[in-house]
Protein backbone atom coordinates (compact mmCIF):
# COMPACT_ATOMS: atom_id res chain seq x y z
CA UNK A 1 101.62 149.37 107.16
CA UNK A 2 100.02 146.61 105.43
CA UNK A 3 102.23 143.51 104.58
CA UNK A 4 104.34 143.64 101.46
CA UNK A 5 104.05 141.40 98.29
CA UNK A 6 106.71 139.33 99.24
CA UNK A 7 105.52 138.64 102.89
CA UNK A 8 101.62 137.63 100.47
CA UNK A 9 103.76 135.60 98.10
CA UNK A 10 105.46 133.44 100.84
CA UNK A 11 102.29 132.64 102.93
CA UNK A 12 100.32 131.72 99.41
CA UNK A 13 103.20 129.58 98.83
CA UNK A 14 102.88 127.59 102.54
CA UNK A 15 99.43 126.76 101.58
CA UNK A 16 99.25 126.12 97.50
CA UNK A 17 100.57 122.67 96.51
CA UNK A 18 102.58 123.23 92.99
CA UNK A 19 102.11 121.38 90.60
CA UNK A 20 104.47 120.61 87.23
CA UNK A 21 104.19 118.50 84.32
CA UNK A 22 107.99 119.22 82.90
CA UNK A 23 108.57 115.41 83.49
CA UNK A 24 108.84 113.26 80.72
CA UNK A 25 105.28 112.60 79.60
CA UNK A 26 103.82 115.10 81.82
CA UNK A 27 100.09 116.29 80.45
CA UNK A 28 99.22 119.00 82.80
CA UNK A 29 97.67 122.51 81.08
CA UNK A 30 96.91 123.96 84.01
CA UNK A 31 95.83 123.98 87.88
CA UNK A 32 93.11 126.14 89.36
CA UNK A 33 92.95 126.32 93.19
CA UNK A 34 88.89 126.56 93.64
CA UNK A 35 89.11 126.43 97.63
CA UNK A 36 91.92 126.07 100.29
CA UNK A 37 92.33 122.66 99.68
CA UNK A 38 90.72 121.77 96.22
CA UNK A 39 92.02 121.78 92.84
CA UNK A 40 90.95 122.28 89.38
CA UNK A 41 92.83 120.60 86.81
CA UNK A 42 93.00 120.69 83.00
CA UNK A 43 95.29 118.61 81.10
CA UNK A 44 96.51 119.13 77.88
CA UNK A 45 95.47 117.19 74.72
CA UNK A 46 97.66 114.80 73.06
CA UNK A 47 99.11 116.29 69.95
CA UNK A 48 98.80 114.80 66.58
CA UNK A 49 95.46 113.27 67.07
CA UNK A 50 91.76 113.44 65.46
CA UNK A 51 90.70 114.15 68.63
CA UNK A 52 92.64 117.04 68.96
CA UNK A 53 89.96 119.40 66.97
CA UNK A 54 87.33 118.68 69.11
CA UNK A 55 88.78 118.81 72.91
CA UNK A 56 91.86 116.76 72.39
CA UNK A 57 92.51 113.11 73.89
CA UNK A 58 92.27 113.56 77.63
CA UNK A 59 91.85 110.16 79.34
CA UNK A 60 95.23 109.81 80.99
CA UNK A 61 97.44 112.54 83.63
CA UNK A 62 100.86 112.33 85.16
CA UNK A 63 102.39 114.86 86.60
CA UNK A 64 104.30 115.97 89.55
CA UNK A 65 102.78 117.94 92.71
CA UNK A 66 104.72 119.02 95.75
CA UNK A 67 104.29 121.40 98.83
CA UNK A 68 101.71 119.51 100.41
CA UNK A 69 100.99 119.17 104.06
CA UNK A 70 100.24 115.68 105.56
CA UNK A 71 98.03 116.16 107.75
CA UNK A 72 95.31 117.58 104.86
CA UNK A 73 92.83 116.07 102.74
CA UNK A 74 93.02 117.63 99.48
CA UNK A 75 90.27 117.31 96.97
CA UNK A 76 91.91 117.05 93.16
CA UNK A 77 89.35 117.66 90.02
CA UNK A 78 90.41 116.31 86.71
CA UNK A 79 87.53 118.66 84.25
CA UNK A 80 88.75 118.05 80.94
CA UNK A 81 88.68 114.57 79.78
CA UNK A 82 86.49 113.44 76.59
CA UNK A 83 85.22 109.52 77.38
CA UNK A 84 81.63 109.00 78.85
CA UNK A 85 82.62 106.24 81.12
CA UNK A 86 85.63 105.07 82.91
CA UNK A 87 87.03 102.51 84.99
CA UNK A 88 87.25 104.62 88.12
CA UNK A 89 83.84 104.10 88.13
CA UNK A 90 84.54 100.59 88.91
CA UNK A 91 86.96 100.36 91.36
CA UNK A 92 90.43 101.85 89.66
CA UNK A 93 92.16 104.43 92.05
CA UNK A 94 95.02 106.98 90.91
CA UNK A 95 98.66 105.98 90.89
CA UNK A 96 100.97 108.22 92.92
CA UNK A 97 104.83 107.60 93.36
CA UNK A 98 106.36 109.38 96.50
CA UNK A 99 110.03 110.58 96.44
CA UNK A 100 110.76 110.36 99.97
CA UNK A 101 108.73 106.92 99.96
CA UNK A 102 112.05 105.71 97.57
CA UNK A 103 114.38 107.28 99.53
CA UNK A 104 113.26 105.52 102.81
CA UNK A 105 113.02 101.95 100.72
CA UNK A 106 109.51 101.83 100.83
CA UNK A 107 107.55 100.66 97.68
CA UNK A 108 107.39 102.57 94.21
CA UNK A 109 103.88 103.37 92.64
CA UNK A 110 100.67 102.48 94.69
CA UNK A 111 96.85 103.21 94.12
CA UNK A 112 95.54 105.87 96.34
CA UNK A 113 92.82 108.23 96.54
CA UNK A 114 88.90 107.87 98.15
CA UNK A 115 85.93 109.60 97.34
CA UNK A 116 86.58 108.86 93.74
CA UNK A 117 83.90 109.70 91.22
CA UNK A 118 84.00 110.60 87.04
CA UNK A 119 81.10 112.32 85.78
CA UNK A 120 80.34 114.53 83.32
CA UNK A 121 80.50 118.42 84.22
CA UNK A 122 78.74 121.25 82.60
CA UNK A 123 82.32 122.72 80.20
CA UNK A 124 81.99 121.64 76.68
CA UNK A 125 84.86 121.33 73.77
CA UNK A 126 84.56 123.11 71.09
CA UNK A 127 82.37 121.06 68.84
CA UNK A 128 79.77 120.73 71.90
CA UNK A 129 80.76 117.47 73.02
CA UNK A 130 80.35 117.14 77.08
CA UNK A 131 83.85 117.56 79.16
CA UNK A 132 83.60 114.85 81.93
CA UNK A 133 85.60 115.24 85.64
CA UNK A 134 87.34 112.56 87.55
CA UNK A 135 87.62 113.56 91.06
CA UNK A 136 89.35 112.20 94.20
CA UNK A 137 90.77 113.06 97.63
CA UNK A 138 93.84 112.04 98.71
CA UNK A 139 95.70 112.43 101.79
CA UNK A 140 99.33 112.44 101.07
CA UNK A 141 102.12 110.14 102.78
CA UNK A 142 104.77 113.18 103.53
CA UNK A 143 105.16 117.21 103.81
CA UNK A 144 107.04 118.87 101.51
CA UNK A 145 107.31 115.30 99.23
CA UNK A 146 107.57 115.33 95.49
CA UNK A 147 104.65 112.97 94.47
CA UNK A 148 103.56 112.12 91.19
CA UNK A 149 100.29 111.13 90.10
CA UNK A 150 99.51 109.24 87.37
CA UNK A 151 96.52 107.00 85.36
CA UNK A 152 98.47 104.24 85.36
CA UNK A 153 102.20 103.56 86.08
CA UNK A 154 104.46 105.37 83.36
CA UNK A 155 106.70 103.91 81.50
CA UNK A 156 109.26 106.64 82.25
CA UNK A 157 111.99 106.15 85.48
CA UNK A 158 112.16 107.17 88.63
C-alpha cells in the first residue's frame, strides 16, 4: 500500500511553516498556504471599533511563525487590511524578533523583508470597500526558530 495519514501528516508538517497568534496581542485570523512557499494571510479586526462593521481595523500584524527552513525564500501576503496607502510603500520593512537570535546574544527586533509591495487586491469587506495586500519575502535567520513578525515593535516582552 499507499502511505498512511500519519506518514501525509508528518511530511506536510516538514514543509508548512505554522503560524500562531496566541501571544499577547497576536491578530492573526488565519493562514492560507497558496504555493510551497507562499502564504496567504488574514488578520483579524480589532474589536470594539467603527471599523469593525465594515472589514474591521487591519493596519497592524504580530504574530508568531515557526518551522521554517533557512535556506528558503518564503513569500508572506497580508490580504485584509482597510487603508489605501501605507508606509511600506516608502521604505518601512516588517519587524521580526528571532528566538534563537536572543538566545545566542544577538540583537532583539530588526527590519527585514525585500520585495515589499501594498496594493490593493480584488476581496472586498462587506460594505464594498477595497481590501488592500502588503506583501514581502523574507528569508529567515534559523531552521526550526520561533520568529515573530510584527508592524512595528510590540509593546509586549520577550
Amino acid at each position: 500500500g499507499g502511505r498512511g495519514e500519519g506518514e501525509v501528516t508528518d511530511e506536510l508538517n516538514k514543509a508548512t511553516l505554522l503560524f500562531d497568534s496566541r501571544i499577547e496581542g497576536g491578530n492573526l485570523g488565519r493562514a492560507v498556504q497558496v504555493h510551497e512557499f507562499e502564504y496567504d494571510l488574514y488578520l483579524m479586526p480589532d474589536t470594539n471599533t467603527a471599523a469593525s462593521r465594515s472589514g474591521g481595523n487591519t493596519q497592524w500584524y504580530y504574530f508568531a511563525v515557526t518551522n521554517m527552513r533557512s535556506d528558503v525564500e518564503y513569500k508572506i501576503n497580508i490580504v485584509n487590511f482597510v487603508k489605501p496607502d501605507s508606509l511600506y510603500n516608502m521604505g518601512m520593512r516588517p519587524a521580526m524578533y528571532s528566538a534563537l537570535d536572543c538566545l545566542q546574544g544577538q540583537s532583539g527586533w530588526r527590519r527585514v523583508g525585500d520585495r515589499i509591495a501594498y496594493y490593493e487586491n480584488n476581496l472586498e469587506t462587506d460594505v464594498g470597500q477595497p481590501y488592500y495586500t502588503l506583501t514581502f519575502t523574507i528569508t529567515f535567520p534559523h531552521a526550526k526558530d520561533v520568529c515573530y513578525l510584527a508592524h512595528c515593535y510590540p509593546c509586549v516582552p520577550h
